[in-house]
N, C-alpha and C. Protein backbone atom coordinates (compact mmCIF):
# COMPACT_ATOMS: atom_id res chain seq x y z
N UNK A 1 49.21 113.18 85.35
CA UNK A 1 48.60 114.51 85.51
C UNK A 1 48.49 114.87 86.99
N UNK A 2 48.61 116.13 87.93
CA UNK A 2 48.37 117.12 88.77
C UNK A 2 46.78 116.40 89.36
N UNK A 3 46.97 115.81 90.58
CA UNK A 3 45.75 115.90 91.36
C UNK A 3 45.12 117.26 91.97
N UNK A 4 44.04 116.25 92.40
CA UNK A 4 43.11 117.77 93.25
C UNK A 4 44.07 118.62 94.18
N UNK A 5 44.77 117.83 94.81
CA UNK A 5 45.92 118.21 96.24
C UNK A 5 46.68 119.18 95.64
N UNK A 6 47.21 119.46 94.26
CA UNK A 6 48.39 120.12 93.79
C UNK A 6 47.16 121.41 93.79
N UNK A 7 46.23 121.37 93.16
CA UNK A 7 45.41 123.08 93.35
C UNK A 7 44.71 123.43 95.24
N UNK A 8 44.49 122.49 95.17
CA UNK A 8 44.00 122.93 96.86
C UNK A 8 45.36 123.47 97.31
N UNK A 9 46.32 123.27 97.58
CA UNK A 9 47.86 123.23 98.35
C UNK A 9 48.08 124.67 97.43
N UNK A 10 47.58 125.00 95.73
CA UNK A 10 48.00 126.86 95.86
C UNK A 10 46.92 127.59 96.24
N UNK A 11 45.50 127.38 96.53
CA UNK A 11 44.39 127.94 97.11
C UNK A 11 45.07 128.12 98.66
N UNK A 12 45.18 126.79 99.04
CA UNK A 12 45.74 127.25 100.74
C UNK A 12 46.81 128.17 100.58
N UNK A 13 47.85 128.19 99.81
CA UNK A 13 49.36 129.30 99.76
C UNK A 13 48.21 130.52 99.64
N UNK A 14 47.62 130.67 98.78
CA UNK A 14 46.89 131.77 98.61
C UNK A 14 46.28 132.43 100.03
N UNK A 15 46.21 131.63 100.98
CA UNK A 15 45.78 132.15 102.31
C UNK A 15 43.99 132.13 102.73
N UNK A 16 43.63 131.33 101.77
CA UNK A 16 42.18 130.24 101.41
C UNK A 16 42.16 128.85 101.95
N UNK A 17 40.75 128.90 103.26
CA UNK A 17 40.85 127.68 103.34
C UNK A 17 39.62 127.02 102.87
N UNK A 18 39.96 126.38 102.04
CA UNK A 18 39.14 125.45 101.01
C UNK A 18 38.50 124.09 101.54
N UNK A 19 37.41 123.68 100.91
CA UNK A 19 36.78 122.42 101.28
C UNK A 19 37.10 121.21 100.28
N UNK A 20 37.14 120.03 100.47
CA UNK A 20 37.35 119.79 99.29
C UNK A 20 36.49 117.92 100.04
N UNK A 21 35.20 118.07 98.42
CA UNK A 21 34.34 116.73 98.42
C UNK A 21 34.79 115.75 97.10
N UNK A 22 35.48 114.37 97.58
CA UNK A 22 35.28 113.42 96.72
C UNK A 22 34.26 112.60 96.22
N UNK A 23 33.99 113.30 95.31
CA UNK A 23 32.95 112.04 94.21
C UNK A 23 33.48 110.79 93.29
N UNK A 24 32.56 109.68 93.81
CA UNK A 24 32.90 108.97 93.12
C UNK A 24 32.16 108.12 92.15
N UNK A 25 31.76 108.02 90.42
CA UNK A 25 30.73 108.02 89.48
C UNK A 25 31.13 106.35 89.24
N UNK A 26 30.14 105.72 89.69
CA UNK A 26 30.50 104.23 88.75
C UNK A 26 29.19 104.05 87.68
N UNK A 27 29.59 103.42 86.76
CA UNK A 27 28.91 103.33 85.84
C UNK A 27 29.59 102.33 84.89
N UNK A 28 28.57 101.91 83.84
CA UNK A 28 29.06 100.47 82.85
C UNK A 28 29.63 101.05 81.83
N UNK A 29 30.33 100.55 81.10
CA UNK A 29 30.50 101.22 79.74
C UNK A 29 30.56 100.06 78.81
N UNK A 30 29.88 99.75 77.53
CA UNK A 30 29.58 98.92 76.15
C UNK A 30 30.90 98.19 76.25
N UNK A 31 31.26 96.80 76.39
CA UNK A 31 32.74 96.22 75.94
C UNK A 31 32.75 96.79 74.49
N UNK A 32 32.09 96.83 73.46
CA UNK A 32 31.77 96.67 72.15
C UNK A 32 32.68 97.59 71.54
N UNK A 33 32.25 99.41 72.14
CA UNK A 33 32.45 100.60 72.08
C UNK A 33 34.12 100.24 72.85
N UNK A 34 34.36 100.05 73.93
CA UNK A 34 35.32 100.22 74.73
C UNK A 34 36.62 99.02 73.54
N UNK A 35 36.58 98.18 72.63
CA UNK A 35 37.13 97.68 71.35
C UNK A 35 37.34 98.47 70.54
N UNK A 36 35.91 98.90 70.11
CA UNK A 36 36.35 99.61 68.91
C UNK A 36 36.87 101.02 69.44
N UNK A 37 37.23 101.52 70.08
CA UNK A 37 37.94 102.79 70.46
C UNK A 37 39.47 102.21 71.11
N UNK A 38 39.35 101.24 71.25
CA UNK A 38 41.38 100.93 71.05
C UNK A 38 41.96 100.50 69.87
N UNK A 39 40.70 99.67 68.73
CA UNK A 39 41.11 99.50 67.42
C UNK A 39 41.15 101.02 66.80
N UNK A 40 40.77 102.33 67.46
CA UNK A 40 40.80 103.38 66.57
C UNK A 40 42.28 103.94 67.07
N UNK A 41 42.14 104.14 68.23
CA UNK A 41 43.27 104.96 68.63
C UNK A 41 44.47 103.83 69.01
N UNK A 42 44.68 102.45 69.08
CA UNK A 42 45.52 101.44 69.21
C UNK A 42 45.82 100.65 68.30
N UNK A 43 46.90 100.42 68.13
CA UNK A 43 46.89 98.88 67.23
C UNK A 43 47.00 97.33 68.58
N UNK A 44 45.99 97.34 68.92
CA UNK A 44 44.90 96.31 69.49
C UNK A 44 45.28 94.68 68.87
N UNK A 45 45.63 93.81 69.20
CA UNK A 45 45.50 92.83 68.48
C UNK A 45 44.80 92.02 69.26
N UNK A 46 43.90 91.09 68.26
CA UNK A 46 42.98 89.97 68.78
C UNK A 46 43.35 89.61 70.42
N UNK A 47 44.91 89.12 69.89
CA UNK A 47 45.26 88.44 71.62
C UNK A 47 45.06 89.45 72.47
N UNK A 48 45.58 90.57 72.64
CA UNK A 48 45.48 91.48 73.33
C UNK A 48 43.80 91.53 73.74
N UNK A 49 42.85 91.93 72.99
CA UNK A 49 41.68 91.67 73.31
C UNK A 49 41.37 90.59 73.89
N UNK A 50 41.52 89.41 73.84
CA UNK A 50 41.45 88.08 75.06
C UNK A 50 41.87 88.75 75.89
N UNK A 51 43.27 88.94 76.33
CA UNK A 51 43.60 89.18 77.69
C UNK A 51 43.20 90.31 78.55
N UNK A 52 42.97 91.48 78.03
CA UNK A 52 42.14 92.14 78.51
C UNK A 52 41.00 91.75 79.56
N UNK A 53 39.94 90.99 78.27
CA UNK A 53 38.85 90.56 78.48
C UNK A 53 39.08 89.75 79.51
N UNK A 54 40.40 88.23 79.77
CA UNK A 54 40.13 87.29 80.55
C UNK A 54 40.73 87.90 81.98
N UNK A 55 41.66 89.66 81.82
CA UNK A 55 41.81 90.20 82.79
C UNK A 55 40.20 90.46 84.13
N UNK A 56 39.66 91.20 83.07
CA UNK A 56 38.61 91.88 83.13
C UNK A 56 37.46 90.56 84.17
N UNK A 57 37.52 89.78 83.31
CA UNK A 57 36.84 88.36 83.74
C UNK A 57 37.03 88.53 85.49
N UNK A 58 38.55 88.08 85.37
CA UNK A 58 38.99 87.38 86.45
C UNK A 58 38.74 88.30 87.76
N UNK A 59 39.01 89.94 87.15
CA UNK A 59 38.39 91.01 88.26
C UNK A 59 36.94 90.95 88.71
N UNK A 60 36.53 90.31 88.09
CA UNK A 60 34.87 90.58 88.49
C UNK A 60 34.49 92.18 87.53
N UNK A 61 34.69 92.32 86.71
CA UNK A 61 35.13 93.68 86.14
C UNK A 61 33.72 93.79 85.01
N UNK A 62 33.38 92.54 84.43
CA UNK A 62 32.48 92.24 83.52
C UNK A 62 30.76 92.10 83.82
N UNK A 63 29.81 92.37 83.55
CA UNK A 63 28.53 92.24 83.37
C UNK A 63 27.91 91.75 82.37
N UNK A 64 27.24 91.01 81.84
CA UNK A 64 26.21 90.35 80.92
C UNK A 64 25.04 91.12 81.32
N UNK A 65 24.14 91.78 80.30
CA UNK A 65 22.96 92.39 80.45
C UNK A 65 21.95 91.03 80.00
N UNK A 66 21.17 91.16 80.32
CA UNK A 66 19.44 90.29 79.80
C UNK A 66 20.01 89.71 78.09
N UNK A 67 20.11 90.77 77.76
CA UNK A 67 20.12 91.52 76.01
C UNK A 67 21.18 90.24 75.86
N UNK A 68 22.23 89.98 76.38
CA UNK A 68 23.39 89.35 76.26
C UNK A 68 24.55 90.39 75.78
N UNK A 69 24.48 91.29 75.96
CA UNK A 69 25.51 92.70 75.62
C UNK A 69 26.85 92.55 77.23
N UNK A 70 27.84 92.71 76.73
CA UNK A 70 28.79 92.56 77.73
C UNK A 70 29.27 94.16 77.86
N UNK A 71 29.09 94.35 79.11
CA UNK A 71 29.57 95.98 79.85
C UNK A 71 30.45 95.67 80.40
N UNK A 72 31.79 96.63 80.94
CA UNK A 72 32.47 96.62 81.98
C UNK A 72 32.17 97.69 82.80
N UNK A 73 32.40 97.27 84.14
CA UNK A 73 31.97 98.21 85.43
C UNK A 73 33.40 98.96 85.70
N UNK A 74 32.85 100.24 85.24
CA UNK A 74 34.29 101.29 85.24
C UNK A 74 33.92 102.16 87.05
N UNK A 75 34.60 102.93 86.84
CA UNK A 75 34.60 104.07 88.37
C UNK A 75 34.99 105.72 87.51
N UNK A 76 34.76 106.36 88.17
CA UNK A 76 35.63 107.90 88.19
C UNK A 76 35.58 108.81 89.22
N UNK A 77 36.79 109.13 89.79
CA UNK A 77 36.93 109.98 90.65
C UNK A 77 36.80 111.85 90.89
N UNK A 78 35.76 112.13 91.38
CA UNK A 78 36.00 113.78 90.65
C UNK A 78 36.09 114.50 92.41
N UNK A 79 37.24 115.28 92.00
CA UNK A 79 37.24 116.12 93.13
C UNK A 79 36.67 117.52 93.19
N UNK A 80 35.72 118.33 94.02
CA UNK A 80 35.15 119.64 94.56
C UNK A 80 36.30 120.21 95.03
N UNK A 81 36.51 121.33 94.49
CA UNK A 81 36.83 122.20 95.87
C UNK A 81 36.14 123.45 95.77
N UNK A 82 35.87 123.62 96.99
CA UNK A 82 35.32 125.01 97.31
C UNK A 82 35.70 125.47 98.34
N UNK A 83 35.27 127.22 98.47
CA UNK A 83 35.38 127.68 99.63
C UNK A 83 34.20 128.38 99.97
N UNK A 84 33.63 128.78 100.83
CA UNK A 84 32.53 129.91 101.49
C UNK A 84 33.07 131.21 101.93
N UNK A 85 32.50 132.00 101.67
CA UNK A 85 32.87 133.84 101.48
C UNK A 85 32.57 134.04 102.70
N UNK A 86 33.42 134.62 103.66
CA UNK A 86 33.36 135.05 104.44
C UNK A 86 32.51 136.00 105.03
N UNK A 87 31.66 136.07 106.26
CA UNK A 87 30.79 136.79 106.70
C UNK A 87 31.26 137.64 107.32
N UNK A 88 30.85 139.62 107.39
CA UNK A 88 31.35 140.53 108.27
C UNK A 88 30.54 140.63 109.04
C-alpha cells in the first residue's frame, strides 16, 4: 500500500506546504486472540504456530503477564499531515 510520502508529494504538487508528524503506538496484543484470528482467516497449522511463537521468543517479541497470559509487543506507525492557513 501508498505511504504517507505518496499524499504529502500531491499536497506539495498542489503548491501546499505541508507538515508532516510521525506517530508511533506500541502496545501488547493477547497471543490467544492473535491464534485464533489466523485459525479464522488462515489455515495455520500447529507447527506453524511453534515457529511463529519460537520466532517471536527469540525477538524478545513476547511478554508473560502476572496472570500467566502471553502478549506480544506489536508497534504502529501513523502519519499527520497537516498544513496551517495562511495569515493576510
Amino acid at each position: 500500500p501508498p505511504d504517507y510520502i505518496v499524499l504529502y508529494n500531491v499536497v506539495y504538487q498542489l503548491g501546499i506546504k505541508a507538515n508532516v508528524e510521525i506517530n508511533t503506538r506500541r502496545y501488547l496484543y493477547p497471543w490467544d486472540l492473535l491464534v485464533k484470528t489466523w485459525r479464522h482467516d488462515e489455515e495455520i497449522t500447529p507447527e506453524d504456530e511453534d515457529k511463529v511463537r519460537a520466532f517471536l521468543e527469540a525477538e524478545g517479541k513476547l511478554v508473560t503477564k502476572e496472570d500467566g497470559t502471553l502478549w506480544v509487543k506489536c508497534w504502529y506507525r501513523d502519519a499527520v499531515i497537516y498544513a496551517e492557513k495562511e495569515r493576510c
